[in-house]
PDB file of N, CA and C in Angstrom:
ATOM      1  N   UNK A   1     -25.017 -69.632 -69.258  1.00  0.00           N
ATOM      2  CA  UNK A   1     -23.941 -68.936 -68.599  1.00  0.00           C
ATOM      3  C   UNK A   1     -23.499 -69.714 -67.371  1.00  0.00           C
ATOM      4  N   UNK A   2     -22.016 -70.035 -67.059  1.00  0.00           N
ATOM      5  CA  UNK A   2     -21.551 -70.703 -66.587  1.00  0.00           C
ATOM      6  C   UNK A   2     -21.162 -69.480 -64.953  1.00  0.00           C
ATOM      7  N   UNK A   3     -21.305 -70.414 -63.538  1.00  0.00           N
ATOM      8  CA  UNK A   3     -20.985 -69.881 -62.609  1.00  0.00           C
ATOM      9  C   UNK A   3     -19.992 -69.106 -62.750  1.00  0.00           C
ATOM     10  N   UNK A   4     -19.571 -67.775 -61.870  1.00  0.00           N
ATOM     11  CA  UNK A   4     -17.737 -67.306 -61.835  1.00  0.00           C
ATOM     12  C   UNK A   4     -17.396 -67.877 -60.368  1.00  0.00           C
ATOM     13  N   UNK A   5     -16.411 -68.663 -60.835  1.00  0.00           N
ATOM     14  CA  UNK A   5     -15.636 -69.096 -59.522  1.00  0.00           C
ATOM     15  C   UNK A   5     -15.377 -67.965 -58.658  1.00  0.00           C
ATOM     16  N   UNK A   6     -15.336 -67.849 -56.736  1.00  0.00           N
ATOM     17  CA  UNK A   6     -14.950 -67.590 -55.895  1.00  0.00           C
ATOM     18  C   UNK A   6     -13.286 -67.076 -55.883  1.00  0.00           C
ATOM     19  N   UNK A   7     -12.965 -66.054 -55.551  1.00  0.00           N
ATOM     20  CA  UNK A   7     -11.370 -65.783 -55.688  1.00  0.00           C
ATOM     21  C   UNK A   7     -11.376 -66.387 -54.542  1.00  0.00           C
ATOM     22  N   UNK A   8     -10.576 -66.947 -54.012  1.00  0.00           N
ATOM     23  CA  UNK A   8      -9.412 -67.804 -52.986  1.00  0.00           C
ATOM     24  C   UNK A   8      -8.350 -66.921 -52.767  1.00  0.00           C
ATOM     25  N   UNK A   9      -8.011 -66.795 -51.450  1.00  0.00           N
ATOM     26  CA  UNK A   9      -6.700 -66.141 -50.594  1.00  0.00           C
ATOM     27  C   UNK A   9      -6.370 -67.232 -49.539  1.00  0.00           C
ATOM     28  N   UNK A  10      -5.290 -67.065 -49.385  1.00  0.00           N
ATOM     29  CA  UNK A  10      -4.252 -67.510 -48.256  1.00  0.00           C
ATOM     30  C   UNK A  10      -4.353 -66.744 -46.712  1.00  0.00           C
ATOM     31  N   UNK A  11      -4.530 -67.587 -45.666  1.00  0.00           N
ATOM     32  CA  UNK A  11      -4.516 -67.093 -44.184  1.00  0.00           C
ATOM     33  C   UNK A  11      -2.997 -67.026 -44.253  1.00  0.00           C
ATOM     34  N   UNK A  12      -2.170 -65.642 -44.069  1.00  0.00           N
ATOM     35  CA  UNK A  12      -0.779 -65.844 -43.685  1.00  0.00           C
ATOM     36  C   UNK A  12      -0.134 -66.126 -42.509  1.00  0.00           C
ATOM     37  N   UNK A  13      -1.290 -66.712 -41.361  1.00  0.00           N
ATOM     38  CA  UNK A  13      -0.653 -67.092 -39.973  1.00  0.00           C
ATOM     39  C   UNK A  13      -0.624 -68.816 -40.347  1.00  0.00           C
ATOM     40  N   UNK A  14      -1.926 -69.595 -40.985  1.00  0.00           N
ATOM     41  CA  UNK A  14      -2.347 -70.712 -40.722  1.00  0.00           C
ATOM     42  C   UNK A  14      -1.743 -71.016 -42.390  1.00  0.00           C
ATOM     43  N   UNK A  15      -1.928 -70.904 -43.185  1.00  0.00           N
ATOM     44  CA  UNK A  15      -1.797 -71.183 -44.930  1.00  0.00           C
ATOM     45  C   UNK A  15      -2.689 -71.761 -45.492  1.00  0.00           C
ATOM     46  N   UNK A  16      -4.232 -71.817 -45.042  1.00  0.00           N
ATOM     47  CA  UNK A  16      -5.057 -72.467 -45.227  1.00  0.00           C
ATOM     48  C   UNK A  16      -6.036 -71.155 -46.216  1.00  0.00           C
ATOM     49  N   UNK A  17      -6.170 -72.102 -46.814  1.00  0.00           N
ATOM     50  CA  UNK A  17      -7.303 -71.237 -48.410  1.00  0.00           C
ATOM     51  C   UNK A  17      -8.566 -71.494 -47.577  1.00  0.00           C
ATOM     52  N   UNK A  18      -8.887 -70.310 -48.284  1.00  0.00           N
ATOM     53  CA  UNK A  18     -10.674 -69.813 -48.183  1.00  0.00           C
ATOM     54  C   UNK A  18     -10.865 -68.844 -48.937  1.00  0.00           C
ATOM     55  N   UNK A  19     -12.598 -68.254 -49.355  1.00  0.00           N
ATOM     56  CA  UNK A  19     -12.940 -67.465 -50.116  1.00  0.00           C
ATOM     57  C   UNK A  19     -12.649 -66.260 -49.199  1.00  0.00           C
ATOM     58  N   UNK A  20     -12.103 -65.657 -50.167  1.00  0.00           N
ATOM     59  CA  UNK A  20     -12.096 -64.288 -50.164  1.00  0.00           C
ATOM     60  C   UNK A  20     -13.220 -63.664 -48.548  1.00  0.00           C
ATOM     61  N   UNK A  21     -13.958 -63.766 -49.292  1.00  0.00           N
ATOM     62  CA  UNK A  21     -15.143 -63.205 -48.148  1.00  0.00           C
ATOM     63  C   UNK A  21     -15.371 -63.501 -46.676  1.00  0.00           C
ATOM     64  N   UNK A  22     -14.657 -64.866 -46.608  1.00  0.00           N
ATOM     65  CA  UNK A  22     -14.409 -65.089 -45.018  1.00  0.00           C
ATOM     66  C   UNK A  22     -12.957 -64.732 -44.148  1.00  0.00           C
ATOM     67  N   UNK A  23     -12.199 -64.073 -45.008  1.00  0.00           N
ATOM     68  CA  UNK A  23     -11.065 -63.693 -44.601  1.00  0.00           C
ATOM     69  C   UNK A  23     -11.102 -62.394 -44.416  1.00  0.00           C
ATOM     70  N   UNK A  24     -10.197 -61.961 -43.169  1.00  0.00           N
ATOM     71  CA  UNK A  24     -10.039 -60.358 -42.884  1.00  0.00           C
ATOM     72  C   UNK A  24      -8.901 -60.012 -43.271  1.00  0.00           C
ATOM     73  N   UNK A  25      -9.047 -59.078 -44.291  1.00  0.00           N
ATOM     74  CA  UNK A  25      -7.748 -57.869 -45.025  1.00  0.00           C
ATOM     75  C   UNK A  25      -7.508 -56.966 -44.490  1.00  0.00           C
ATOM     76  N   UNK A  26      -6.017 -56.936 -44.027  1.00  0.00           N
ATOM     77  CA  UNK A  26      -5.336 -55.862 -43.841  1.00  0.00           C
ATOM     78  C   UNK A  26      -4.311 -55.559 -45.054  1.00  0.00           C
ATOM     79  N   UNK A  27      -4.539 -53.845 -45.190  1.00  0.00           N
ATOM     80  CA  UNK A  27      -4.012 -53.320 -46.086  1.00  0.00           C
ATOM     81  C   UNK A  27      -2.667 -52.289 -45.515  1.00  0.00           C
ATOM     82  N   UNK A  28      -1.499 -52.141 -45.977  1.00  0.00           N
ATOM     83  CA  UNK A  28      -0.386 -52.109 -46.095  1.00  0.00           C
ATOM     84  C   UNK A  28       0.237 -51.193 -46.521  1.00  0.00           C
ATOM     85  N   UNK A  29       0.391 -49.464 -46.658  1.00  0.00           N
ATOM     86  CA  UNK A  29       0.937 -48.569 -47.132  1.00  0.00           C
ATOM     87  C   UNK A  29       1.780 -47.704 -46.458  1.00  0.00           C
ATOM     88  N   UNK A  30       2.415 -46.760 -47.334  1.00  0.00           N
ATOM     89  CA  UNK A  30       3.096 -45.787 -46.354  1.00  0.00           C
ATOM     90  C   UNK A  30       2.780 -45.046 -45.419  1.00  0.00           C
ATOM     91  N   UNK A  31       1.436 -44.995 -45.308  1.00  0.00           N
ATOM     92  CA  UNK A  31       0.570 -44.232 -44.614  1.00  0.00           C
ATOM     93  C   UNK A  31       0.559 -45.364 -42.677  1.00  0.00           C
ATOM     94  N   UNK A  32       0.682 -46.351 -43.434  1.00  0.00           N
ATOM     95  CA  UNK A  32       0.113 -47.603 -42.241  1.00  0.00           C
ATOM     96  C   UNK A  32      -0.756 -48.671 -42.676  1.00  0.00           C
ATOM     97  N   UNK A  33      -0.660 -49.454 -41.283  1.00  0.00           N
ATOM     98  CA  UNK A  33      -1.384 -50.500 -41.792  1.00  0.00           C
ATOM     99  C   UNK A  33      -2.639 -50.630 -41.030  1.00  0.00           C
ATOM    100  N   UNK A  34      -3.547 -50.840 -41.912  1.00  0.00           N
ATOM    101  CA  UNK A  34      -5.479 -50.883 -41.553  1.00  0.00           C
ATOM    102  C   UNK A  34      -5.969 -51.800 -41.880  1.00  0.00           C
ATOM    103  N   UNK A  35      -6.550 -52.244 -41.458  1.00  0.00           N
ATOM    104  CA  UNK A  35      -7.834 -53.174 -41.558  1.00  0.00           C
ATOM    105  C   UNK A  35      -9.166 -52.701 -42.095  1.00  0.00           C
ATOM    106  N   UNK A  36      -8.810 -53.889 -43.177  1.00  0.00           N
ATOM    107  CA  UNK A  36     -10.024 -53.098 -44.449  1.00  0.00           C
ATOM    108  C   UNK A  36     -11.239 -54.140 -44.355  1.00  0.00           C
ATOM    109  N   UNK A  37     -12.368 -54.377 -43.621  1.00  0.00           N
ATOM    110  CA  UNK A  37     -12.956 -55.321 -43.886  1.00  0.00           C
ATOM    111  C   UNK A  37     -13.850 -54.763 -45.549  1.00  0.00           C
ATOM    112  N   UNK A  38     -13.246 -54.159 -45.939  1.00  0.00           N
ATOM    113  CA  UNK A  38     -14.375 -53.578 -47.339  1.00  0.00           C
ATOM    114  C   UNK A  38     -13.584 -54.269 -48.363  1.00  0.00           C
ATOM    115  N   UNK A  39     -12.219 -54.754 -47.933  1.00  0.00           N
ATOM    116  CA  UNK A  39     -10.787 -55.076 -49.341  1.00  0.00           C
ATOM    117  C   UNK A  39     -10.971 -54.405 -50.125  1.00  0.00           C
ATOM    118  N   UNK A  40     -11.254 -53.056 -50.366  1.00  0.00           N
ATOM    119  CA  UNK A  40     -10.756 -52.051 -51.187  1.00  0.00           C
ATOM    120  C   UNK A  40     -10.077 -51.122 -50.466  1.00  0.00           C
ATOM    121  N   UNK A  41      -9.332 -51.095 -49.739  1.00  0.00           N
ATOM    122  CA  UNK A  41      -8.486 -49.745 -49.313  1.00  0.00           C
ATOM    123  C   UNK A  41      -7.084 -50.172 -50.205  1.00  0.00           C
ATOM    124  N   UNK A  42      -6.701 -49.002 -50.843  1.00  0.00           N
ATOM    125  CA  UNK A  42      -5.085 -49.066 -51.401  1.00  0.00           C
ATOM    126  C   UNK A  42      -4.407 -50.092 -50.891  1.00  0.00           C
ATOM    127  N   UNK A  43      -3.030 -50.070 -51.188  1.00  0.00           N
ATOM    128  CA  UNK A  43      -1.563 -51.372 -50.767  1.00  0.00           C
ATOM    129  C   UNK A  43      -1.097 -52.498 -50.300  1.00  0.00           C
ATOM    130  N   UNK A  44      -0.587 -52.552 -50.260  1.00  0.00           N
ATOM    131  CA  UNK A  44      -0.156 -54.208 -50.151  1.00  0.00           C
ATOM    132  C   UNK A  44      -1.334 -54.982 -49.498  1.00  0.00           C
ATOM    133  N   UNK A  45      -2.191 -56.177 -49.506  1.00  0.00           N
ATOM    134  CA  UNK A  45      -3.122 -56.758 -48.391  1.00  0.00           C
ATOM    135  C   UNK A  45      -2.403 -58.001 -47.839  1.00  0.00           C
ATOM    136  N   UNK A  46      -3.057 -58.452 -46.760  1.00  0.00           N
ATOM    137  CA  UNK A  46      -2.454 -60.149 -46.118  1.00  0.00           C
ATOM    138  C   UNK A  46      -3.952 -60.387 -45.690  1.00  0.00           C
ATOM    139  N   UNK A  47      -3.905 -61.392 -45.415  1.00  0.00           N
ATOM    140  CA  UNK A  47      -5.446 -61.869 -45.344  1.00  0.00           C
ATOM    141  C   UNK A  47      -5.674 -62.843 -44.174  1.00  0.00           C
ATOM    142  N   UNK A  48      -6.009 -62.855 -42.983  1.00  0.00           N
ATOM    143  CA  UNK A  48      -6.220 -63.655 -42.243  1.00  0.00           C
ATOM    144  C   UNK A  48      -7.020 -64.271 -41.923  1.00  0.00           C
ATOM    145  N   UNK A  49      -7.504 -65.098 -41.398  1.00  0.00           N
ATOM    146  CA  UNK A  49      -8.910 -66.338 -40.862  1.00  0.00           C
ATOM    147  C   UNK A  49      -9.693 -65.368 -39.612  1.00  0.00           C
ATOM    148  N   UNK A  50     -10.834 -65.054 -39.559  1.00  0.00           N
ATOM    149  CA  UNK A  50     -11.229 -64.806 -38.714  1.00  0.00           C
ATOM    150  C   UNK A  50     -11.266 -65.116 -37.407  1.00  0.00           C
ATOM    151  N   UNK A  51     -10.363 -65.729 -37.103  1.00  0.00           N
ATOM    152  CA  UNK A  51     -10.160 -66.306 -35.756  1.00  0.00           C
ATOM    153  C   UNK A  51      -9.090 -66.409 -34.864  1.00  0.00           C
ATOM    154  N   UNK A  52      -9.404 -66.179 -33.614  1.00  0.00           N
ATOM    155  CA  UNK A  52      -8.304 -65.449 -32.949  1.00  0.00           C
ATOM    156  C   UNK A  52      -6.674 -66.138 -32.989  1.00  0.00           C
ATOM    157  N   UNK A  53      -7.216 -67.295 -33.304  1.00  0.00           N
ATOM    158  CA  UNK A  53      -5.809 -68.002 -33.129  1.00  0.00           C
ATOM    159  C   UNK A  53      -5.038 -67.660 -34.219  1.00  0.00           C
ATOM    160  N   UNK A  54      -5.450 -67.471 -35.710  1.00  0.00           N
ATOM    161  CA  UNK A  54      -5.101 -67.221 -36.377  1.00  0.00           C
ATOM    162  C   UNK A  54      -4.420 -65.672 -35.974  1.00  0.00           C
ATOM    163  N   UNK A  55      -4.518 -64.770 -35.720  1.00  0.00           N
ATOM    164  CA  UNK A  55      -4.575 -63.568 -35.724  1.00  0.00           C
ATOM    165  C   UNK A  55      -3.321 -63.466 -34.774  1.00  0.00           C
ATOM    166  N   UNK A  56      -3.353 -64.042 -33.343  1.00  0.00           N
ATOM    167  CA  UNK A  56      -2.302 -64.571 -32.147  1.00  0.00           C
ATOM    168  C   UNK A  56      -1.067 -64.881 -33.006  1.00  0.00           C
ATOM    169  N   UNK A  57      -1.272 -66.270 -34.097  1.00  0.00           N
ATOM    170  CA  UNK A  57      -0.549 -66.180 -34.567  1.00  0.00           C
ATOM    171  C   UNK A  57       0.946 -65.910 -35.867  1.00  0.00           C
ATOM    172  N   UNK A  58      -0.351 -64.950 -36.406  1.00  0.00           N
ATOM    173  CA  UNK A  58       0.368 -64.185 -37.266  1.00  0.00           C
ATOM    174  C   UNK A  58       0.862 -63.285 -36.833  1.00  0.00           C
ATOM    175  N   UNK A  59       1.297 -61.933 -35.335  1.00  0.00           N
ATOM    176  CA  UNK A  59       1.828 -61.581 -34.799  1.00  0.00           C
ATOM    177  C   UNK A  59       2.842 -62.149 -34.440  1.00  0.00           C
ATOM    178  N   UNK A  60       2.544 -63.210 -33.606  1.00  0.00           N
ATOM    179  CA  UNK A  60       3.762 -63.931 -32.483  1.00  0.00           C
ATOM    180  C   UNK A  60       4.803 -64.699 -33.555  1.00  0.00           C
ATOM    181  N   UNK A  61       4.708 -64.637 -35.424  1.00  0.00           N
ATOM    182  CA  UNK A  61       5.232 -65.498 -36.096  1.00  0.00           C
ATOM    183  C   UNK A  61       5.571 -64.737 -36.792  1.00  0.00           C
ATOM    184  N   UNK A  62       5.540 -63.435 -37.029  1.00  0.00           N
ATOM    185  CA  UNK A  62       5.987 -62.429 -37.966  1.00  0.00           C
ATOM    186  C   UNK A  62       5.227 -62.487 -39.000  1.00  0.00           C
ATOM    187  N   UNK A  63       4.495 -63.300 -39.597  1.00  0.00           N
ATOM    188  CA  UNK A  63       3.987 -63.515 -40.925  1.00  0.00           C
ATOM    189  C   UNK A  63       3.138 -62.420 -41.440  1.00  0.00           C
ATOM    190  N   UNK A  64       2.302 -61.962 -40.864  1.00  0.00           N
ATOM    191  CA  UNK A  64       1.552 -60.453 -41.034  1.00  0.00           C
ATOM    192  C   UNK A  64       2.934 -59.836 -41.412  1.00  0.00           C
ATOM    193  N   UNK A  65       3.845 -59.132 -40.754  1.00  0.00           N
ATOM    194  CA  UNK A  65       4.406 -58.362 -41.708  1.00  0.00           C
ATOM    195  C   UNK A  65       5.766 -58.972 -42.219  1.00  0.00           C
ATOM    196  N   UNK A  66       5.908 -59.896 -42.527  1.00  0.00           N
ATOM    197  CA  UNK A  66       6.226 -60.276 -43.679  1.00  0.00           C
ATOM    198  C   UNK A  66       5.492 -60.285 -45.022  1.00  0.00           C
ATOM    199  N   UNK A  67       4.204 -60.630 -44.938  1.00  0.00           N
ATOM    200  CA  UNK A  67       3.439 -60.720 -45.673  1.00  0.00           C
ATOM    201  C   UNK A  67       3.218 -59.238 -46.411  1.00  0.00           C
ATOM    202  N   UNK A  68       3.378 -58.334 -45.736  1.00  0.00           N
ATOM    203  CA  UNK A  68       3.220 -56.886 -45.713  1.00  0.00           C
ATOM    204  C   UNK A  68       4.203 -55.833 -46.172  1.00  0.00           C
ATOM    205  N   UNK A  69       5.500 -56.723 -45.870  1.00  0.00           N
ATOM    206  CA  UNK A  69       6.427 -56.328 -46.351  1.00  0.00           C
ATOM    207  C   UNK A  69       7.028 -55.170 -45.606  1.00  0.00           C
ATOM    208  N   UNK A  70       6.651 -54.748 -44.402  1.00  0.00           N
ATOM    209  CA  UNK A  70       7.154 -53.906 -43.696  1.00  0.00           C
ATOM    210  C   UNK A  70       7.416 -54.615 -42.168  1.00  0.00           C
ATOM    211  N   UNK A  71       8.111 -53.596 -41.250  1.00  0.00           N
ATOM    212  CA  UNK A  71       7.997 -54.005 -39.841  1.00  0.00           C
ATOM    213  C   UNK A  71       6.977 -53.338 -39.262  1.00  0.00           C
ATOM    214  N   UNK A  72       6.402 -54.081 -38.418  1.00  0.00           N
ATOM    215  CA  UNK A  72       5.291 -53.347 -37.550  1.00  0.00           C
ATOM    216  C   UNK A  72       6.018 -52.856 -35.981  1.00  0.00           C
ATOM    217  N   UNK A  73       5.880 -51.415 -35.415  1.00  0.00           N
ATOM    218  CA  UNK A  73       6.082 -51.206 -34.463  1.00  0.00           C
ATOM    219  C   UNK A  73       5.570 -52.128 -33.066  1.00  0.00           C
ATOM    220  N   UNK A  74       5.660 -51.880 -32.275  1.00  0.00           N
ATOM    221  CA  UNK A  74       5.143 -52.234 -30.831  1.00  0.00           C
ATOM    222  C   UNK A  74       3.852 -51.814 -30.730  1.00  0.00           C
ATOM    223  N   UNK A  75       3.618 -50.144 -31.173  1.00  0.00           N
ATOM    224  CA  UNK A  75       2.446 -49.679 -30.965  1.00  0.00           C
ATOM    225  C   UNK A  75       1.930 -50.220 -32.153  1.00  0.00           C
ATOM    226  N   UNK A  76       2.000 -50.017 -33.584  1.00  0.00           N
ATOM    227  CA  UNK A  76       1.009 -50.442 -34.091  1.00  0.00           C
ATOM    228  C   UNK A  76       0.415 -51.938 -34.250  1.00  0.00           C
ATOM    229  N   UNK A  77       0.871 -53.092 -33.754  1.00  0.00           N
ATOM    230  CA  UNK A  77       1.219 -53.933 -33.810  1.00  0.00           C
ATOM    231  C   UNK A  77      -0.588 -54.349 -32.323  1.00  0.00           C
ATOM    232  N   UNK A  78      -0.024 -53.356 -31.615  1.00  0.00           N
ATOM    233  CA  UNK A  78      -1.521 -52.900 -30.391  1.00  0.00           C
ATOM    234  C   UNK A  78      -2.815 -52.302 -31.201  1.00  0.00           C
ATOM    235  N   UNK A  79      -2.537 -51.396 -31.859  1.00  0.00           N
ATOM    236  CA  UNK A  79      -3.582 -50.744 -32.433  1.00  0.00           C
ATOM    237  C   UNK A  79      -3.948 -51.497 -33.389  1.00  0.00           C
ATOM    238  N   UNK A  80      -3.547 -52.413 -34.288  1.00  0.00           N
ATOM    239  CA  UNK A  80      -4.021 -53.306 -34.898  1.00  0.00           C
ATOM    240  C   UNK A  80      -4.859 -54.571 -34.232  1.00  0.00           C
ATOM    241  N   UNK A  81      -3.924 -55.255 -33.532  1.00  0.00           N
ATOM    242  CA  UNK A  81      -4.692 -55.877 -32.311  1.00  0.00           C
ATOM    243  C   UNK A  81      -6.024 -55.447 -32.057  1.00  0.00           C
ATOM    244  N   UNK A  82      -6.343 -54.234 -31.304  1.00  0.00           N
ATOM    245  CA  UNK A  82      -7.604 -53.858 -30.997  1.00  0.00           C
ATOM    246  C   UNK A  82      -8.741 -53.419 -31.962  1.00  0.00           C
ATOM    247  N   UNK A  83      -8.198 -53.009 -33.543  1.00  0.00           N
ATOM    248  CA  UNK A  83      -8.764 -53.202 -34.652  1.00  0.00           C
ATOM    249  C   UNK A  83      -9.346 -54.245 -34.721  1.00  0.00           C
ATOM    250  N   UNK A  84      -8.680 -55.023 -34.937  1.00  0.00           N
ATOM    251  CA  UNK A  84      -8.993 -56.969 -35.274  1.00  0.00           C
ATOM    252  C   UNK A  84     -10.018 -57.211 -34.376  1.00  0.00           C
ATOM    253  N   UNK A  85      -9.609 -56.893 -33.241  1.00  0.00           N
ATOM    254  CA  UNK A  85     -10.557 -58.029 -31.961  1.00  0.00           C
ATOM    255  C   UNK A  85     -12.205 -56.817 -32.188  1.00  0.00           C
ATOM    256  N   UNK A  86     -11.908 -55.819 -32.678  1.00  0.00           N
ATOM    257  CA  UNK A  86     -13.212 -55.004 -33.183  1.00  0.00           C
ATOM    258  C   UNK A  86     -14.007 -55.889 -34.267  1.00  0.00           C
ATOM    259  N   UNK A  87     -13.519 -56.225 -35.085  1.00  0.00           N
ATOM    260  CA  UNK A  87     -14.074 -56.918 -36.524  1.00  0.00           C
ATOM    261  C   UNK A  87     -14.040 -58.386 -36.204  1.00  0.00           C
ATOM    262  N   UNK A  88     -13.687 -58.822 -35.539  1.00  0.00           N
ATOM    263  CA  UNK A  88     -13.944 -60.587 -35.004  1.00  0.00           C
ATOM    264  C   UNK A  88     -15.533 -60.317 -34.363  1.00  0.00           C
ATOM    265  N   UNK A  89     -15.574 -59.000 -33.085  1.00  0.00           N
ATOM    266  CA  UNK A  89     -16.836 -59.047 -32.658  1.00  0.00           C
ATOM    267  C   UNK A  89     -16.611 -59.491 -31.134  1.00  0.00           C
TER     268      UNK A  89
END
């Protein structure tokens, strides 16, 4: 029996591939947008690099919600922020 390859995602601030497992998912619905470090919560996901720069600049570049497919408010845009910088550590 042959290994199963690693799924691969895209950082949408940086565009740089990595496994799945080192990237942080945020998930994307009508409800809002959360940060799933489990990647099973429902809707749309974007996937970022654990690292702050990455994170800086998927805000300051729109790419998070583009990626997301919605606009992010002012506030949630904060409350996500302080999500993130929770799960970086």
């Amino acid at each position: 029996m042959g290994l199963q390859a690693e799924p691969e995602r895209t950082c949408v601030a940086c565009r740089g591939r990595a496994p799945r497992r080192e990237l942080l998912r945020l998930a994307g619905s009508a409800a809002g947008v959360v940060v799933d470090p489990a990647g099973r919560e429902p809707g749309r996901g974007a996937y970022l690099h654990r690292d702050p720069a990455c994170v800086e600049a998927a805000f300051r570049k729109g790419s998070l919600a583009r990626a997301l497919k919605r606009g992010l408010t002012p506030e949630e845009a904060a409350r996500l922020r302080i999500h993130i910088g929770r799960e970086l550590g």
